[in-house]
Protein backbone atom coordinates (compact mmCIF):
# COMPACT_ATOMS: atom_id res chain seq x y z
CA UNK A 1 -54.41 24.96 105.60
CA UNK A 2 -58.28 26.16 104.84
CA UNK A 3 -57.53 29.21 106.57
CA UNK A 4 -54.78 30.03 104.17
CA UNK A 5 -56.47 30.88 101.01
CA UNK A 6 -54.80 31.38 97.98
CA UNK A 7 -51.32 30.76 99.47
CA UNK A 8 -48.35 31.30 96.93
CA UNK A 9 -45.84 30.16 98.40
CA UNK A 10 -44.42 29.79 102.10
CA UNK A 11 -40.82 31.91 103.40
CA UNK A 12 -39.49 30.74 106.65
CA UNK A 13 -37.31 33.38 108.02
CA UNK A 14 -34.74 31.43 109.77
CA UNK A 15 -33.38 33.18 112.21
CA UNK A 16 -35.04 34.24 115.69
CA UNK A 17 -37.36 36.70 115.88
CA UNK A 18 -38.45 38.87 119.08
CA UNK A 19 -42.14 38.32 119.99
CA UNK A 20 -43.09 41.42 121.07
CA UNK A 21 -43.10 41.99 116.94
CA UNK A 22 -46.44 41.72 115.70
CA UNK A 23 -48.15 42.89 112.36
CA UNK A 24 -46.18 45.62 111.39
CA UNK A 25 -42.66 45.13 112.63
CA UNK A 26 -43.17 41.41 110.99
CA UNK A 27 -44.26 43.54 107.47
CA UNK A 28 -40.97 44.68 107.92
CA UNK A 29 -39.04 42.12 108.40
CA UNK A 30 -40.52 40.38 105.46
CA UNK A 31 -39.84 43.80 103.35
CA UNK A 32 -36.04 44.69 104.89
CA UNK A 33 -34.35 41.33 106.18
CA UNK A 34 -36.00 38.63 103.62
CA UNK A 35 -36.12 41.38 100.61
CA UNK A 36 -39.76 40.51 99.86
CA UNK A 37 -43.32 41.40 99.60
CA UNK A 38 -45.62 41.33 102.30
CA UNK A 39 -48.68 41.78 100.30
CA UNK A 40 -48.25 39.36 97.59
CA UNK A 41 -49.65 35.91 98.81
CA UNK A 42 -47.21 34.72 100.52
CA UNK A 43 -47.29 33.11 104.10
CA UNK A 44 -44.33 34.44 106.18
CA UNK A 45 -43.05 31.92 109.21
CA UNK A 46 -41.58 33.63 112.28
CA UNK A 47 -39.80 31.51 115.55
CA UNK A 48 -38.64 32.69 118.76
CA UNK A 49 -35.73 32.39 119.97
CA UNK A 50 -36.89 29.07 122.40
CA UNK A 51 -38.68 27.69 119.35
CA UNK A 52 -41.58 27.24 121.37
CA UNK A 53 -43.60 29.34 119.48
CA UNK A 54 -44.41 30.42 116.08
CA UNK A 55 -46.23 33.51 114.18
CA UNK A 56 -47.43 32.96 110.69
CA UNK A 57 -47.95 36.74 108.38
CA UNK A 58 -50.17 36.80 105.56
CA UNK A 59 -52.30 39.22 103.21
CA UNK A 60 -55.01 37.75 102.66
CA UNK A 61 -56.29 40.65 99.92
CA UNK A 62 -58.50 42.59 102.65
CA UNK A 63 -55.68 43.10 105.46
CA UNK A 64 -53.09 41.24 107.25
CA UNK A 65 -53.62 38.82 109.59
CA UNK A 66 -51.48 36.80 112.28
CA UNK A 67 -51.42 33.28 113.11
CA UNK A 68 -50.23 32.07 116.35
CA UNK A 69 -49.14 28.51 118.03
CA UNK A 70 -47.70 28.13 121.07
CA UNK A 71 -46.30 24.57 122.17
CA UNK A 72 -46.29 23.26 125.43
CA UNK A 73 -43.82 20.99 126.59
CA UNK A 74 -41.37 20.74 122.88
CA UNK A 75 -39.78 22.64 120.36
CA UNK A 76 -40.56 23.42 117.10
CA UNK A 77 -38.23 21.46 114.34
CA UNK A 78 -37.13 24.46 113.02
CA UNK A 79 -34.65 24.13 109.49
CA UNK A 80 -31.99 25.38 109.77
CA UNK A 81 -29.27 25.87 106.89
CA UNK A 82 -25.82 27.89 106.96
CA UNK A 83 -26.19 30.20 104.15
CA UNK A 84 -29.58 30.97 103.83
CA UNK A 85 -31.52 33.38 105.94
CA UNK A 86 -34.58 32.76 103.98
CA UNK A 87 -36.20 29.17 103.10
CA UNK A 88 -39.09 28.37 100.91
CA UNK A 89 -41.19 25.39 102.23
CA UNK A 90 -44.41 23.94 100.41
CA UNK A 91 -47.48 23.68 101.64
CA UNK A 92 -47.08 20.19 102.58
CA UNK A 93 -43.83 20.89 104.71
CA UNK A 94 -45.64 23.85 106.55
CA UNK A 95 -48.28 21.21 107.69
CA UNK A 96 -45.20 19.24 108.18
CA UNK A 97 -43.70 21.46 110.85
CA UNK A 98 -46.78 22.45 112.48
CA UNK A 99 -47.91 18.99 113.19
CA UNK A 100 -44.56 18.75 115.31
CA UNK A 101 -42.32 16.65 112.45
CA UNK A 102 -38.67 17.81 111.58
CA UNK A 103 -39.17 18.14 107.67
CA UNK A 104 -35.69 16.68 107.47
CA UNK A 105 -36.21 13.43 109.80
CA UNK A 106 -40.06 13.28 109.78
CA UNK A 107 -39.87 12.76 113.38
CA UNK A 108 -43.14 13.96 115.24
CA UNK A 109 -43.51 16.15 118.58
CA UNK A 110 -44.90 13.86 121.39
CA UNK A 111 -48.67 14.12 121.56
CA UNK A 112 -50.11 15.41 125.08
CA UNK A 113 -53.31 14.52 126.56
CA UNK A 114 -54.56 16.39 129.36
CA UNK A 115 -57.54 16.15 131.28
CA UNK A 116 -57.72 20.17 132.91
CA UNK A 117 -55.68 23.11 132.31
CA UNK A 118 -54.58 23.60 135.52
């Protein structure tokens, strides 16, 4: 993503994570639960429990920042795998997952086209 300069590498921490989390108690997470770095280039991914919503930490060399999607009417694809709590996605797979595909099936979310809001 253009947004996401300089991106190292991407952790998806697989578990849930409570929402109400933002900036800081995500720093932690990354620092306690995943046992790594907040501040070193790296673009933390964050669920919630419905998978209906994700949170992307990074350092982006000036301060933290917090990126935020919320879907609609599906659920994220999110990986899941017994053992580990932590996965390592590329780039590719992140854009993967956003766009709505299970990075395991390649199967997309449903597109939505609405004319208003409400």
């Amino acid at each position: 993503m253009q947004m996401f300069r300089h991106v190292r590498a991407v952790y998806v921490h697989r578990e849930p994570v409570d929402f109400r989390k933002s900036i800081n108690g995500l720093a932690v997470l990354v620092e306690h639960a995943m046992a790594l770095s907040p501040l070193g280039g790296a673009l933390f991914v964050f669920c919630n429990q419905k998978r209906d919503k994700l949170k992307i930490l990074y350092w982006d060399n000036t301060g933290f920042a917090l990126w935020y999607k919320r879907l609609e009417q599906d659920k994220f694809k999110w990986p899941r795998r017994l053992r580990e709590s932590v996965i390592s996605l590329s780039e590719d797979q992140l854009h993967w997952l956003l766009d709505g595909y299970d990075i395991t099936t390649m199967q997309p979310h449903r597109p939505l086209h609405y004319q208003t809001l409400l």
